[in-house]
Protein backbone atom coordinates (compact mmCIF):
# COMPACT_ATOMS: atom_id res chain seq x y z
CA UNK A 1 -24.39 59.38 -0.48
CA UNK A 2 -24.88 63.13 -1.34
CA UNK A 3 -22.05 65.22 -0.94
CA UNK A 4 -22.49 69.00 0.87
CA UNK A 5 -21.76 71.68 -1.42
CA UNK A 6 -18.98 73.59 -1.66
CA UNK A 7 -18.77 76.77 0.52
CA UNK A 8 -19.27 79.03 -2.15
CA UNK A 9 -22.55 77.03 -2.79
CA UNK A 10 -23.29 77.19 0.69
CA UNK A 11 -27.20 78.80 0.46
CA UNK A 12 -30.13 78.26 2.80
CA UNK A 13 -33.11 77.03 0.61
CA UNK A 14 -36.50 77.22 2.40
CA UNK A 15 -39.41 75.08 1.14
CA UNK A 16 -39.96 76.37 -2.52
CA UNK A 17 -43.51 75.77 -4.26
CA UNK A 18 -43.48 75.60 -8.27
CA UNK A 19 -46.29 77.05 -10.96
CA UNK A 20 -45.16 74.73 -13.92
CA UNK A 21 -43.81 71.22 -14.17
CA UNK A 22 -40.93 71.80 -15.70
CA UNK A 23 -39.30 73.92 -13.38
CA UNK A 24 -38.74 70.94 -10.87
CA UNK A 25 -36.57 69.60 -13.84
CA UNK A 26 -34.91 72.69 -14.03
CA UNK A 27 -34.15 73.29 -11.21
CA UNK A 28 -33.01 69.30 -10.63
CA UNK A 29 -29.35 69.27 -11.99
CA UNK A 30 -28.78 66.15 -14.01
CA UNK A 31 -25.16 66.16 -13.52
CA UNK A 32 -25.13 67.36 -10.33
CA UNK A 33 -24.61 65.65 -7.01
CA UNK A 34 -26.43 67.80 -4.38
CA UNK A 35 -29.47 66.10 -2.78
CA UNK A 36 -32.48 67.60 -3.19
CA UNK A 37 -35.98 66.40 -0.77
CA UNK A 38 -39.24 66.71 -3.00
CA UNK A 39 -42.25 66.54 -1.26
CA UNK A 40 -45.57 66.13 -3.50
CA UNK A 41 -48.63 66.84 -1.29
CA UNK A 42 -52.04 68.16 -2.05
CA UNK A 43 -53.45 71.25 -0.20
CA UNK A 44 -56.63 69.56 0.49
CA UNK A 45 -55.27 66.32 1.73
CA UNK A 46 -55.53 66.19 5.65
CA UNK A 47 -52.20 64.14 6.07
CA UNK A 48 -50.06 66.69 3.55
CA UNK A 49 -51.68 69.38 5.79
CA UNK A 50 -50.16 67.24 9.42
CA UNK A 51 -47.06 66.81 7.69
CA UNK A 52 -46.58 70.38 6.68
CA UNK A 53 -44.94 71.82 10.28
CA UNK A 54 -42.43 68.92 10.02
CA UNK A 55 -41.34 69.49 6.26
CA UNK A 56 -41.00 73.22 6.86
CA UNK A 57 -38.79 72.76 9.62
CA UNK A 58 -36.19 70.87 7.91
CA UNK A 59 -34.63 73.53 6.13
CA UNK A 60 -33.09 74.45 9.28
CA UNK A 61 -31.86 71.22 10.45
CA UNK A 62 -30.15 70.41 7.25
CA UNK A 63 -29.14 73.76 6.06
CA UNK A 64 -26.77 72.24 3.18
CA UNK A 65 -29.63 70.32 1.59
CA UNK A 66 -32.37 71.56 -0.96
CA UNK A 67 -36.26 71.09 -0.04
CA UNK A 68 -39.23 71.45 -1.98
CA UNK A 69 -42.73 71.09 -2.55
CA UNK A 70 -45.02 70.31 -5.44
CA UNK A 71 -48.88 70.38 -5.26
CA UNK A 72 -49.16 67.08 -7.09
CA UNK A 73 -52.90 67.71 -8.18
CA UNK A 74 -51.36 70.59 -10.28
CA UNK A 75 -48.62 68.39 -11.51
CA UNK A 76 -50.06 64.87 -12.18
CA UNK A 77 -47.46 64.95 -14.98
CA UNK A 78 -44.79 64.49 -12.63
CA UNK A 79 -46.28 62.54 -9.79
CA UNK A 80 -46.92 59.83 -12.47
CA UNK A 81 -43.61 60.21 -13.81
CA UNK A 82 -42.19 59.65 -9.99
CA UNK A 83 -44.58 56.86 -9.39
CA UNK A 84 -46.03 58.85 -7.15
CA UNK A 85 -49.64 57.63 -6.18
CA UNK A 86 -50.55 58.66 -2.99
CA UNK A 87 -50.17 61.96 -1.48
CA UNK A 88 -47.76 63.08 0.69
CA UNK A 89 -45.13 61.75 -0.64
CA UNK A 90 -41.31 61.81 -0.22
CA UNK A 91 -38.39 61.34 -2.74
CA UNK A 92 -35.14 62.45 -2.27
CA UNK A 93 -33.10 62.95 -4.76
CA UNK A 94 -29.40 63.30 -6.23
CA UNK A 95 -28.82 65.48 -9.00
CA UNK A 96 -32.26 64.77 -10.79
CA UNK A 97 -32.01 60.96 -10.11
CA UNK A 98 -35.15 59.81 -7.22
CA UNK A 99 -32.60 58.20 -4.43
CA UNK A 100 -34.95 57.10 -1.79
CA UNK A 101 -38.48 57.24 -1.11
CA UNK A 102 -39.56 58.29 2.85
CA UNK A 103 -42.22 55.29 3.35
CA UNK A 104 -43.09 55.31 7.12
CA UNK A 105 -45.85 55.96 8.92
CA UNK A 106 -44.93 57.89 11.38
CA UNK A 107 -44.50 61.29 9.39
CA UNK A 108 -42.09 63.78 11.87
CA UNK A 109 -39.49 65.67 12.08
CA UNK A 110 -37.65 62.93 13.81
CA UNK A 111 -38.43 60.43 11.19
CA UNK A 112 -37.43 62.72 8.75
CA UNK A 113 -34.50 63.36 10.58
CA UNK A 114 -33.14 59.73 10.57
CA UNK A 115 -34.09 58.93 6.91
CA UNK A 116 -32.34 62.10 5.23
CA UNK A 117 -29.40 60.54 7.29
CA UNK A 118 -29.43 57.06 6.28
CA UNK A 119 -29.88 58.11 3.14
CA UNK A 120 -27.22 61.12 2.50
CA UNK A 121 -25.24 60.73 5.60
CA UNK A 122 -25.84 64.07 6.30
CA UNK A 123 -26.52 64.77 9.99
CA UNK A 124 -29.23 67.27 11.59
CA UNK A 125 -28.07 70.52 13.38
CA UNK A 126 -29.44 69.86 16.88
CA UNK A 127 -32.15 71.31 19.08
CA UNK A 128 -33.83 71.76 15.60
CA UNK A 129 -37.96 71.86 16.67
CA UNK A 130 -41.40 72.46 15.16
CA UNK A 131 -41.79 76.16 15.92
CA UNK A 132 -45.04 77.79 15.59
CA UNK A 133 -43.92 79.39 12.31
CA UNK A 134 -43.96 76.11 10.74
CA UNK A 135 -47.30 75.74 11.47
CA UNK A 136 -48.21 78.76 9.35
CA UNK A 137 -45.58 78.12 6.50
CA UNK A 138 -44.24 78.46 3.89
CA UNK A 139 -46.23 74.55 3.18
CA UNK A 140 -49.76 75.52 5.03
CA UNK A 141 -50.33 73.20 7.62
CA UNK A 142 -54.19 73.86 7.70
CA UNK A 143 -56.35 71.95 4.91
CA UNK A 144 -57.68 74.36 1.45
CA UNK A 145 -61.42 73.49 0.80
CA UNK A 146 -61.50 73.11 -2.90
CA UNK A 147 -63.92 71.68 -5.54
CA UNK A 148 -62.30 68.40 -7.60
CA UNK A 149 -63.37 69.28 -11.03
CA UNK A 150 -62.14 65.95 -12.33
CA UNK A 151 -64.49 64.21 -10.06
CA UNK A 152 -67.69 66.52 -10.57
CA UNK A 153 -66.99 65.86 -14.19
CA UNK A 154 -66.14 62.11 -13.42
CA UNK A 155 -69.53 61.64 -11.48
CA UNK A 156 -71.24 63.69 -14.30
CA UNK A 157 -70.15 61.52 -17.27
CA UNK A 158 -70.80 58.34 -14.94
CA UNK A 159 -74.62 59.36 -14.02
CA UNK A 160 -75.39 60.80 -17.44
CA UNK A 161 -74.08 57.60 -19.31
CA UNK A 162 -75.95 55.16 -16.91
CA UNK A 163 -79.08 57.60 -17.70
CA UNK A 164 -78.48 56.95 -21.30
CA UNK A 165 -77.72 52.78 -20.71
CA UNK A 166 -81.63 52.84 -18.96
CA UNK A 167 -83.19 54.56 -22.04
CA UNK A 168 -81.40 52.99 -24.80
CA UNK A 169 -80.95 49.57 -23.28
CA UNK A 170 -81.67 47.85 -26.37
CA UNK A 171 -79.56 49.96 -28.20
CA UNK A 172 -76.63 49.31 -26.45
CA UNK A 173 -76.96 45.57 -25.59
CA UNK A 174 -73.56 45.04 -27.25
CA UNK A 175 -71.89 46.98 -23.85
CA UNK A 176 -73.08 44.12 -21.81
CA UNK A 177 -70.80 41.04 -21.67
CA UNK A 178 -71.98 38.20 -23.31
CA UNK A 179 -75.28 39.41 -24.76
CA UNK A 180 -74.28 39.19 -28.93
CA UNK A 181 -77.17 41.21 -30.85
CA UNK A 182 -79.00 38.28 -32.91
CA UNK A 183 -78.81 38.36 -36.74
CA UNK A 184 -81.63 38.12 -38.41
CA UNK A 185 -81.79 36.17 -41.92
């Protein structure tokens, strides 16, 4: 169970978004108890984008908790160190140990309600809503058209190798399963 901090400690974190990878570790405290939500989403990815109004209005139904954000195609790093594979995706964490990971469906606010609750035991102030400032931000809630350069160079190494297989076939009969080159005497 996470603890709420202290009074002193007592600050309001919105959703937070990070340039490097490292800075999620710094800012996770490895000794530390407070509970921190991590959500690793993907600008482009339609269902980070419909989950976006939810996740930025939980800063103000759990005031005492931490919540951020990480575009996980910037950080690939750390999604694969979280065994994250799929995007958006939920871990919550205590001091910079992954507790729980959100794995329903159904991604809103009430959802995410009931599982930061089972989990930390924290409850949610009430009459807490999706405004229509979540939908703007601070995690955009409408989809970022970018180009993939992984997969345009992906798709260019693919076609331009399978061009080279058709001209050099003989050349390269040792690719092919099963067909040894014959030795000659």
């Amino acid at each position: 169970r996470c603890e709420p901090p202290a009074p002193s400690f007592n600050i309001h974190f919105n959703s937070c978004f990070f340039l490097l990878p490292q800075d999620l570790m710094d800012f996770l405290n490895p000794n530390g108890s407070d509970c921190t939500l991590v959500l690793f989403y993907t600008p482009w990815c339609r269902f980070s984008a419909s989950l976006a109004p939810h996740f930025n209005s939980l800063p103000r139904a759990f005031p005492t908790l931490h919540f951020l954000a990480l575009d996980a195609s910037r950080h690939s790093s750390l999604s694969t160190r979280f065994g994250t594979v799929a995007v958006p995706n939920i871990l919550l964490f205590q001091g910079a140990k992954p507790m729980a990971r959100f794995n329903h469906t159904d991604r809103t606010l009430e959802t995410l309600k009931v599982f930061i609750f089972n989990q930390t035991g924290i409850e949610a102030k009430k009459n807490v809503v999706v405004t229509q400032a979540d939908q703007i931000g601070p995690l955009p809630s409408t989809l970022i058209k970018t180009v993939d350069w992984l997969l345009v160079f992906s798709l260019f190494f693919l076609i331009s190798f399978i061009m080279y297989a058709t001209i050099r076939t003989e050349s390269i009969r040792w690719l092919i399963p099963g067909q040894e080159q014959e030795h000659v005497e």
